[in-house]
PDB file of N, CA and C in Angstrom:
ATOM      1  N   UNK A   1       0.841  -1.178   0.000  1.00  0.00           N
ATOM      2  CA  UNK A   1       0.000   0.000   0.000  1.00  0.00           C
ATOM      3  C   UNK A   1       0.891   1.247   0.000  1.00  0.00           C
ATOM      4  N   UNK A   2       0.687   2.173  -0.735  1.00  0.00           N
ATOM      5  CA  UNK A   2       1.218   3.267  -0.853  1.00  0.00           C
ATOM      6  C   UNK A   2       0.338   4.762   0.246  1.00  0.00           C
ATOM      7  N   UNK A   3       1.005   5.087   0.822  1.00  0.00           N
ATOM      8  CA  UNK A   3       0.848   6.152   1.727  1.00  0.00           C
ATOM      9  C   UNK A   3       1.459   7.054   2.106  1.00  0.00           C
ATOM     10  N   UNK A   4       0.595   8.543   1.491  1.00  0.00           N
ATOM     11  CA  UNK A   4       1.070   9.841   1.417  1.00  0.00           C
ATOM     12  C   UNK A   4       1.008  10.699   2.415  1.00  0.00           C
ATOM     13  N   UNK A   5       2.054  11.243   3.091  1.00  0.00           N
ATOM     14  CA  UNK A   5       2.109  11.992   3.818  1.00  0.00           C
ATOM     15  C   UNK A   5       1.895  13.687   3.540  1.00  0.00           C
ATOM     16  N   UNK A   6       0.478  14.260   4.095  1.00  0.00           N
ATOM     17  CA  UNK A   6       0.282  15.441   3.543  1.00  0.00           C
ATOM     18  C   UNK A   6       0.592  16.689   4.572  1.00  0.00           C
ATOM     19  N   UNK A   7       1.645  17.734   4.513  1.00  0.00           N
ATOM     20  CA  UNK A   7       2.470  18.571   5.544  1.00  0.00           C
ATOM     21  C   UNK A   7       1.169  19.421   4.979  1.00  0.00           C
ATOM     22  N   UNK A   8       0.195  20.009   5.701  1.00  0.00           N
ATOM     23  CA  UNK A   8      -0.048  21.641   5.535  1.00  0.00           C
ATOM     24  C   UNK A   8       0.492  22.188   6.364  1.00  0.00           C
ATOM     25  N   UNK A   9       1.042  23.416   5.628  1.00  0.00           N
ATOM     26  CA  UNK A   9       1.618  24.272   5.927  1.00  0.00           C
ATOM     27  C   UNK A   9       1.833  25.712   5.512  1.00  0.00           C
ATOM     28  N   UNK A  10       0.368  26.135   4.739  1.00  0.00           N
ATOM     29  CA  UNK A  10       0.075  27.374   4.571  1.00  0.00           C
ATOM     30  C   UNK A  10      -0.130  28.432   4.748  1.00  0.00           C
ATOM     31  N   UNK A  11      -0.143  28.392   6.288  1.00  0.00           N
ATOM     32  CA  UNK A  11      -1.209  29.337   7.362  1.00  0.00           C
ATOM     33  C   UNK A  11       0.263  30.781   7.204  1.00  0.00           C
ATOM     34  N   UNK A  12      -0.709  31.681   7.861  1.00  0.00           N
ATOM     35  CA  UNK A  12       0.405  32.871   7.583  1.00  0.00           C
ATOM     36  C   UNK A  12       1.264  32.997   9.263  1.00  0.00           C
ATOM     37  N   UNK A  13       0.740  32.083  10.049  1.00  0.00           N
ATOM     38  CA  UNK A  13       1.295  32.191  11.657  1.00  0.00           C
ATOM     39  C   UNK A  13       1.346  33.152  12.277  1.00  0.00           C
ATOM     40  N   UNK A  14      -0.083  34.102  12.085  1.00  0.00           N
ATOM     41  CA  UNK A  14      -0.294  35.092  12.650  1.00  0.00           C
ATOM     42  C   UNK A  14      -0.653  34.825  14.264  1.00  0.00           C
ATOM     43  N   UNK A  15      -1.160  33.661  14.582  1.00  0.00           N
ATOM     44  CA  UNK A  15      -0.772  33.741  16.015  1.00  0.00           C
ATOM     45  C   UNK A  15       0.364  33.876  16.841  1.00  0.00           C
ATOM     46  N   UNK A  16       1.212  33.165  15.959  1.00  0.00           N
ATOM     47  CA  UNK A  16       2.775  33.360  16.197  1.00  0.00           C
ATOM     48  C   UNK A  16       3.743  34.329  17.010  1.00  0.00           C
ATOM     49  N   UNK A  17       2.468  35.710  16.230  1.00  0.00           N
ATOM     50  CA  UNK A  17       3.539  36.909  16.069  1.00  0.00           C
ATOM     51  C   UNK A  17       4.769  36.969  15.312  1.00  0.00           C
ATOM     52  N   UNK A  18       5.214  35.745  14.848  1.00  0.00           N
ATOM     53  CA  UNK A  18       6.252  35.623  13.693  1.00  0.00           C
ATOM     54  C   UNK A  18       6.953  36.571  13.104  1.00  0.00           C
ATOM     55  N   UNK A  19       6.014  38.290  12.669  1.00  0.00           N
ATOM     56  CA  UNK A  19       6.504  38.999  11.648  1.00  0.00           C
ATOM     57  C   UNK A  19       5.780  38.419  10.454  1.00  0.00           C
ATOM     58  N   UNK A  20       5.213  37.801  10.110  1.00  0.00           N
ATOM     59  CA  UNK A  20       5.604  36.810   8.796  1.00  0.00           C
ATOM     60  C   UNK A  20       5.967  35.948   8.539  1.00  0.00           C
ATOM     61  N   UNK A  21       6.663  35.496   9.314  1.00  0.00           N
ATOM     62  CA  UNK A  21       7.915  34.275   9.075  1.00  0.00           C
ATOM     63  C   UNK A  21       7.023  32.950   9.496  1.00  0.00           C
ATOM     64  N   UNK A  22       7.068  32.239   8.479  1.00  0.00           N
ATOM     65  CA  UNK A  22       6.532  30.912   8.447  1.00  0.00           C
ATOM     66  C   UNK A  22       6.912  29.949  10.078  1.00  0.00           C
ATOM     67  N   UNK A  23       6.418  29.264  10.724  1.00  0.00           N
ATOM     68  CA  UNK A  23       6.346  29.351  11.839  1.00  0.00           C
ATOM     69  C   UNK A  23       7.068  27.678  11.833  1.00  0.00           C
ATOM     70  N   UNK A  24       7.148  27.117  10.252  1.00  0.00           N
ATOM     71  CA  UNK A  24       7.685  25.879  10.181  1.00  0.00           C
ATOM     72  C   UNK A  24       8.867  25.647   9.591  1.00  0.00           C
ATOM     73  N   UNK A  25       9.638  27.036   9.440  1.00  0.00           N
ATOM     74  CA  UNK A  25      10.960  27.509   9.706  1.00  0.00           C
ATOM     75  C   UNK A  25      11.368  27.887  10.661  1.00  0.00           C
ATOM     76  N   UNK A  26      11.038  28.680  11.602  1.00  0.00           N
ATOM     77  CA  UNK A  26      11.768  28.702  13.259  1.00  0.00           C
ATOM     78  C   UNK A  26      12.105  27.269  13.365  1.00  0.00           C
ATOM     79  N   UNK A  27      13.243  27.686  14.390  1.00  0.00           N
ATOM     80  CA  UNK A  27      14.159  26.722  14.637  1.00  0.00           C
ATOM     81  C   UNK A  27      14.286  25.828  15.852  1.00  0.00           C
ATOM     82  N   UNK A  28      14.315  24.641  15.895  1.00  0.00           N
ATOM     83  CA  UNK A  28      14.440  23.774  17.096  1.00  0.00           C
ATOM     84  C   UNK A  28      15.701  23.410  17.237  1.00  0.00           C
ATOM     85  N   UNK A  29      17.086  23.146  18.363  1.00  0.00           N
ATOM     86  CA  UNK A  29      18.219  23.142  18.159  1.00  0.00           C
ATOM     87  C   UNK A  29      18.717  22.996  17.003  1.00  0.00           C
ATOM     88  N   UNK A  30      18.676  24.645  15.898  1.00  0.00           N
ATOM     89  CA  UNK A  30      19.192  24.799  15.478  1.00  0.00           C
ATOM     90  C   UNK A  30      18.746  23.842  13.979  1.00  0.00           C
ATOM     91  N   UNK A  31      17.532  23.664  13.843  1.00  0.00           N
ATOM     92  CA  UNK A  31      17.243  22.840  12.595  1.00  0.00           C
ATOM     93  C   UNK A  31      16.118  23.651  12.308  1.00  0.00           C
ATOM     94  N   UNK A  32      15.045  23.758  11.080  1.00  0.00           N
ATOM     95  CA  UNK A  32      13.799  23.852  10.668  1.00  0.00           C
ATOM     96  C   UNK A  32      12.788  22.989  11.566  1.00  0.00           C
ATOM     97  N   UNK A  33      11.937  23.498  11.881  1.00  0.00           N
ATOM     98  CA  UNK A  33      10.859  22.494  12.334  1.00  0.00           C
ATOM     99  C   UNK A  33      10.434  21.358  10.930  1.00  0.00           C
ATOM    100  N   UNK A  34      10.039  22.421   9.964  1.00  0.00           N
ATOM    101  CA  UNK A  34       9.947  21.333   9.018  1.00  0.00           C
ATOM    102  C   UNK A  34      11.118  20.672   8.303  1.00  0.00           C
ATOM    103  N   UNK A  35      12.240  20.595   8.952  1.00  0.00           N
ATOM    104  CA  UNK A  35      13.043  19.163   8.257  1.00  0.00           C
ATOM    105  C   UNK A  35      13.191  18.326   9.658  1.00  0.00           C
ATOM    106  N   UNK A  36      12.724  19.024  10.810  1.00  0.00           N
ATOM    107  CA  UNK A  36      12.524  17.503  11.755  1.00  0.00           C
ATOM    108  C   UNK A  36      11.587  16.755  11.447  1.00  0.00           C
ATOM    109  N   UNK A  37       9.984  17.470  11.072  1.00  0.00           N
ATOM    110  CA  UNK A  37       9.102  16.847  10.514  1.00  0.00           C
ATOM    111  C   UNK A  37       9.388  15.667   9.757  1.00  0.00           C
ATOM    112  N   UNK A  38       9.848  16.111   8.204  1.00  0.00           N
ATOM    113  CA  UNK A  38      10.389  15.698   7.423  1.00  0.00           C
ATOM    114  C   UNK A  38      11.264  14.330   7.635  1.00  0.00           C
ATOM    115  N   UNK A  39      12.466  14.560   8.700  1.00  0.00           N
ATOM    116  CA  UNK A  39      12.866  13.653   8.672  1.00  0.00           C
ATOM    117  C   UNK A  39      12.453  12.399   9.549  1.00  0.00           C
ATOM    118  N   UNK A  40      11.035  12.762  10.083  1.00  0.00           N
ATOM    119  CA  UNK A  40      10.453  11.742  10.803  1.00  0.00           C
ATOM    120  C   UNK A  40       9.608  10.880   9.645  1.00  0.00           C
ATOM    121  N   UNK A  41       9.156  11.554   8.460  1.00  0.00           N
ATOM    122  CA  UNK A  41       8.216  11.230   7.585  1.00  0.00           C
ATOM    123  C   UNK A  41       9.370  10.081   6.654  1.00  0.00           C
ATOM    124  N   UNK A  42      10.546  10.861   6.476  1.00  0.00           N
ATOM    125  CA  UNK A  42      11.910  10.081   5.442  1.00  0.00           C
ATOM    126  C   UNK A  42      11.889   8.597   6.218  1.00  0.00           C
ATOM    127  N   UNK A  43      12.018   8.547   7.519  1.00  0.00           N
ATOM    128  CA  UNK A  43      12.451   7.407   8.294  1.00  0.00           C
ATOM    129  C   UNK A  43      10.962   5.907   8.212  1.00  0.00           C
ATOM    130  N   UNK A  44      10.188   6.981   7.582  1.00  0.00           N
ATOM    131  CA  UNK A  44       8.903   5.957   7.941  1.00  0.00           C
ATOM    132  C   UNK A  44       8.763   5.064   7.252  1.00  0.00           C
ATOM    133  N   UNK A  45       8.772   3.886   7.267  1.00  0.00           N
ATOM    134  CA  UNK A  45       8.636   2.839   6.461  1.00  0.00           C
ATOM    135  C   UNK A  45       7.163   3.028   5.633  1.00  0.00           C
ATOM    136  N   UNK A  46       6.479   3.212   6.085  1.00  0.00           N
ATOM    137  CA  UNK A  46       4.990   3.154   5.760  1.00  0.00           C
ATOM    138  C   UNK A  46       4.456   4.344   4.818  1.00  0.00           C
ATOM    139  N   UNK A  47       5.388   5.344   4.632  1.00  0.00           N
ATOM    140  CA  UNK A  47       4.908   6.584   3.822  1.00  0.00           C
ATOM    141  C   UNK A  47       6.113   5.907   2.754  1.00  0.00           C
ATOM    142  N   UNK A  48       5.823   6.684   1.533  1.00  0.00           N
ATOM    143  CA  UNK A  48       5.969   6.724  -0.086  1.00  0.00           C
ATOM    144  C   UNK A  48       5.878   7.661  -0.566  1.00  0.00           C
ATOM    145  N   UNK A  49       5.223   8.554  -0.018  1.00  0.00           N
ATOM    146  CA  UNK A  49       5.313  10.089  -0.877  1.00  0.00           C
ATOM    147  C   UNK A  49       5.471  10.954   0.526  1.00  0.00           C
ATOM    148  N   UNK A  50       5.865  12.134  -0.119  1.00  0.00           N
ATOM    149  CA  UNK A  50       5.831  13.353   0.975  1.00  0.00           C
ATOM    150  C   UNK A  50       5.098  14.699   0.275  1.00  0.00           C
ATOM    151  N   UNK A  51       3.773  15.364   0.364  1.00  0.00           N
ATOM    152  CA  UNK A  51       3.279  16.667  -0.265  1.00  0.00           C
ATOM    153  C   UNK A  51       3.167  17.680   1.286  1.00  0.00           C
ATOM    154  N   UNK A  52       3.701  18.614   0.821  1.00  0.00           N
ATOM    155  CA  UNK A  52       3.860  20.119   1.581  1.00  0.00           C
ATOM    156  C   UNK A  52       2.887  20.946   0.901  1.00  0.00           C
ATOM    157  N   UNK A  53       2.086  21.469   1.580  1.00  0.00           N
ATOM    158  CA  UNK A  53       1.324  22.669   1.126  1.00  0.00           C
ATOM    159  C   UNK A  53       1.657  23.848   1.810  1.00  0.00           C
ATOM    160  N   UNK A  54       1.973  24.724   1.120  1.00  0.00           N
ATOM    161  CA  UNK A  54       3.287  25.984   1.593  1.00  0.00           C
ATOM    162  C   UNK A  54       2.644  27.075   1.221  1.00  0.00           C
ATOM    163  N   UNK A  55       2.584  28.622   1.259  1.00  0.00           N
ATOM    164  CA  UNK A  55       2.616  29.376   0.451  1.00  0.00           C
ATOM    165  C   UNK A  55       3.927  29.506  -0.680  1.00  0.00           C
ATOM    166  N   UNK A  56       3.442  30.111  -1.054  1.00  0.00           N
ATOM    167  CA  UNK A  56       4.254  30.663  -2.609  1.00  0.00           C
ATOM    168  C   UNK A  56       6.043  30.614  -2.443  1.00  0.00           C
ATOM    169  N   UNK A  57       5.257  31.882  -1.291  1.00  0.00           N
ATOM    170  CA  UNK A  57       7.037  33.039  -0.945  1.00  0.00           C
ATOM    171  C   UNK A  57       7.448  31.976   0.014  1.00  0.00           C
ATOM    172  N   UNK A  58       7.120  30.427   0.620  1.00  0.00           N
ATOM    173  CA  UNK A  58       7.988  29.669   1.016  1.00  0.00           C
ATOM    174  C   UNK A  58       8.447  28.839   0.802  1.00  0.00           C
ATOM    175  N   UNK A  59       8.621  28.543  -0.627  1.00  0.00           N
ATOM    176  CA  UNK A  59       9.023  27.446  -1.544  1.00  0.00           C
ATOM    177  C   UNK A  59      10.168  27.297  -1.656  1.00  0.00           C
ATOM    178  N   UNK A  60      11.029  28.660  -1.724  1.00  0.00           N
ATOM    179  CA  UNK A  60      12.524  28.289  -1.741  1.00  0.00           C
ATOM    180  C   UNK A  60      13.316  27.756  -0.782  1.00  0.00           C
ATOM    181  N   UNK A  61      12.744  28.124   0.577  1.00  0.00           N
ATOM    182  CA  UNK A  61      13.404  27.814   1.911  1.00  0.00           C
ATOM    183  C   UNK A  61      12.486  26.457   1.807  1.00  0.00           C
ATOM    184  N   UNK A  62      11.447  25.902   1.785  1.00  0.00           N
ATOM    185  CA  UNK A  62      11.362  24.592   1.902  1.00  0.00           C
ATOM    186  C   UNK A  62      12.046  23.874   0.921  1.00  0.00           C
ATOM    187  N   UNK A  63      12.679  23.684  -0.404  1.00  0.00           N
ATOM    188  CA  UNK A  63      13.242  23.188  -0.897  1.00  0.00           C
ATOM    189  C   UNK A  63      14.683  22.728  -0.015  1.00  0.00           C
ATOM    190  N   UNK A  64      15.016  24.156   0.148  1.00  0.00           N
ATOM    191  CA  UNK A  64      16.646  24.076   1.085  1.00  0.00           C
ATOM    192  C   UNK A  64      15.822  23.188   2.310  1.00  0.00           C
ATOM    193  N   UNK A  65      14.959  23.323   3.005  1.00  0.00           N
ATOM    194  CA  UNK A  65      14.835  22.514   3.954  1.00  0.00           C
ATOM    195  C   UNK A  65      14.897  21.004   3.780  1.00  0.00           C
ATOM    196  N   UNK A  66      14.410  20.585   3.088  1.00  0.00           N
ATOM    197  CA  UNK A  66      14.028  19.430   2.155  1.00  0.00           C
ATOM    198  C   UNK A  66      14.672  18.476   1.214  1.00  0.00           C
ATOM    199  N   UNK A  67      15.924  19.166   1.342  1.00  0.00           N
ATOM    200  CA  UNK A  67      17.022  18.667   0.140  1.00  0.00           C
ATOM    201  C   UNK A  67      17.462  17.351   0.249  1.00  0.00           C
ATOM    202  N   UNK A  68      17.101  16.917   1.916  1.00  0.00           N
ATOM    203  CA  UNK A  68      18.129  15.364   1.978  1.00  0.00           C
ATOM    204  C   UNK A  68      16.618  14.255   2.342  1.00  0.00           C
ATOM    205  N   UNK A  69      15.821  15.306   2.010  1.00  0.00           N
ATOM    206  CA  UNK A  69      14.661  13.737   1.367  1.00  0.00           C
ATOM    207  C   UNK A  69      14.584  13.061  -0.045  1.00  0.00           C
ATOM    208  N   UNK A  70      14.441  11.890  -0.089  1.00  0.00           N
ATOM    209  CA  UNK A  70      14.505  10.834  -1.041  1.00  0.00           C
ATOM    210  C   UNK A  70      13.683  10.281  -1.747  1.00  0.00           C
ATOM    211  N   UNK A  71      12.754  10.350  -0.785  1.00  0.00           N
ATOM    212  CA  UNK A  71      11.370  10.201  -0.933  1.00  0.00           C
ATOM    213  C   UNK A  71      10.632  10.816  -1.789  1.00  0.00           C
ATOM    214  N   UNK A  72       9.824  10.305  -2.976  1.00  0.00           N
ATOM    215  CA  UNK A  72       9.011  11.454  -4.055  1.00  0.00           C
ATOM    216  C   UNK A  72       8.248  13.038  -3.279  1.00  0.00           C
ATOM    217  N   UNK A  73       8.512  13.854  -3.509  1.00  0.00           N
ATOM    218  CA  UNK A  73       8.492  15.371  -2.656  1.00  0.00           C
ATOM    219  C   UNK A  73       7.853  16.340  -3.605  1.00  0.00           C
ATOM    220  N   UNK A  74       6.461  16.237  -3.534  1.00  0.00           N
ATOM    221  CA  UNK A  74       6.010  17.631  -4.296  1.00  0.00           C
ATOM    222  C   UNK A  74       5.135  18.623  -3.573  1.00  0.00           C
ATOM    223  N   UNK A  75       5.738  20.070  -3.790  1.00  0.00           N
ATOM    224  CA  UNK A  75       5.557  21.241  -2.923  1.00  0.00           C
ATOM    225  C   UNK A  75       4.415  21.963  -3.589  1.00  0.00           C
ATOM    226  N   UNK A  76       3.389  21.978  -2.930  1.00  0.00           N
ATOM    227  CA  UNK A  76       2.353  22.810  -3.740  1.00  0.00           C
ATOM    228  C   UNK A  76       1.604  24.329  -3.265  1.00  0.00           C
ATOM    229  N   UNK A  77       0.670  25.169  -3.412  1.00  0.00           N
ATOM    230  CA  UNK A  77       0.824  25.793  -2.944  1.00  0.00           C
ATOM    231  C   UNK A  77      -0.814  25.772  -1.787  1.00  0.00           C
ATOM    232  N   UNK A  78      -0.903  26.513  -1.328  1.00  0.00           N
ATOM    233  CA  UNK A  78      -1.879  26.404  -0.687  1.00  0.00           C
ATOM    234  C   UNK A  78      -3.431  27.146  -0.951  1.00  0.00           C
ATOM    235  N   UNK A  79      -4.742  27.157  -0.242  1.00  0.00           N
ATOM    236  CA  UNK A  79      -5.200  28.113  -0.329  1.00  0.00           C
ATOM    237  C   UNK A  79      -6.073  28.993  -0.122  1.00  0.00           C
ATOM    238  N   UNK A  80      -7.049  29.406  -0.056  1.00  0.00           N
ATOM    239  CA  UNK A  80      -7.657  30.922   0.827  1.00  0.00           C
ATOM    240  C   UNK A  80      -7.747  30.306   1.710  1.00  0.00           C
ATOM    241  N   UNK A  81      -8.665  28.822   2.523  1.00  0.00           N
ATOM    242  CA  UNK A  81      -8.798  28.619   3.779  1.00  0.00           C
ATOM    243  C   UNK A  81      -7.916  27.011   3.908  1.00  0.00           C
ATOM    244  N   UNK A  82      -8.064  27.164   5.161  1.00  0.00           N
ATOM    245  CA  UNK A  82      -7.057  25.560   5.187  1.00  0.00           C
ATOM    246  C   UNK A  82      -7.851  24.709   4.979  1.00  0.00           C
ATOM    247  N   UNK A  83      -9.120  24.199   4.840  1.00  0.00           N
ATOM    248  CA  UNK A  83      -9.847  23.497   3.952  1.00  0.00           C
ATOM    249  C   UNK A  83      -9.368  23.223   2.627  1.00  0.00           C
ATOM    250  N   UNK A  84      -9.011  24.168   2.168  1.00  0.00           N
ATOM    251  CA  UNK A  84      -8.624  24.565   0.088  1.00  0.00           C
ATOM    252  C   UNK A  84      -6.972  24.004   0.387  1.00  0.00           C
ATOM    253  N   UNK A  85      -6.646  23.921   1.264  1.00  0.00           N
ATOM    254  CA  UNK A  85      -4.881  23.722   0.737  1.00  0.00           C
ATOM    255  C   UNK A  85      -5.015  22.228   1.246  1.00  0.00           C
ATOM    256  N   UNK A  86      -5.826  21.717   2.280  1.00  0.00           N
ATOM    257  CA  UNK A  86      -5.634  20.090   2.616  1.00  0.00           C
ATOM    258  C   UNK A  86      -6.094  19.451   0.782  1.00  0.00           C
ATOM    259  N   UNK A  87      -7.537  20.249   0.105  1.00  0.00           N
ATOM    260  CA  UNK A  87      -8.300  20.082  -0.816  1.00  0.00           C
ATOM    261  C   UNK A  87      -6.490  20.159  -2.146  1.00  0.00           C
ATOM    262  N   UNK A  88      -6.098  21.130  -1.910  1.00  0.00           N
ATOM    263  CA  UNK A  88      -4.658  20.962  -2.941  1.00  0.00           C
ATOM    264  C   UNK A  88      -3.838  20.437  -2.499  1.00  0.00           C
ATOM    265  N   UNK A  89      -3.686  19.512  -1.300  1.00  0.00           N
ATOM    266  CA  UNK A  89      -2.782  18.832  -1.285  1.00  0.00           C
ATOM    267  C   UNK A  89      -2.804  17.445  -1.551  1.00  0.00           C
ATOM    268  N   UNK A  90      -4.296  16.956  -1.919  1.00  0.00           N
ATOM    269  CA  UNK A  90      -4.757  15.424  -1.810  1.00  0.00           C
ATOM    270  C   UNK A  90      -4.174  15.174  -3.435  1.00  0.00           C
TER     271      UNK A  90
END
């Protein structure tokens, strides 16, 4: 059985207070949250794919985050409500 692991991760993390800043880039000793994610998803026997639903303007830094997965990896974007980006990430 093939099983896809779906990251949303669109939201603007205005609870955050962030500034802006995607809230799955802050850092946990010194890593991305989303490549610890990530590398819990890489290790899983049971997943086969990995889809991220990101905004736009965070595509480049998730790529760099993302670089030492192996696993088929497609980054999409998200959209108006988090309903619409789980809906673009299936």
């Amino acid at each position: 059985m093939k099983t896809a692991a779906i990251l949303v991760a669109a939201g603007s993390s205005a609870r955050m207070k962030s500034g802006g800043a995607s809230k799955t880039m802050m850092e946990i000793g010194g890593e991305p949250v989303l490549s610890r994610t990530l590398r819990a998803f890489e290790h899983a026997a049971c997943i086969s794919k990995i889809v991220i639903v990101a905004r736009a303007c965070d595509f480049d830094a998730i790529q760099k985050a993302s670089a030492f997965v192996t696993k088929p990896l497609t980054i999409t974007e998200g959209g108006k409500e988090r309903q619409d980006s789980v809906s673009n990430g299936a």
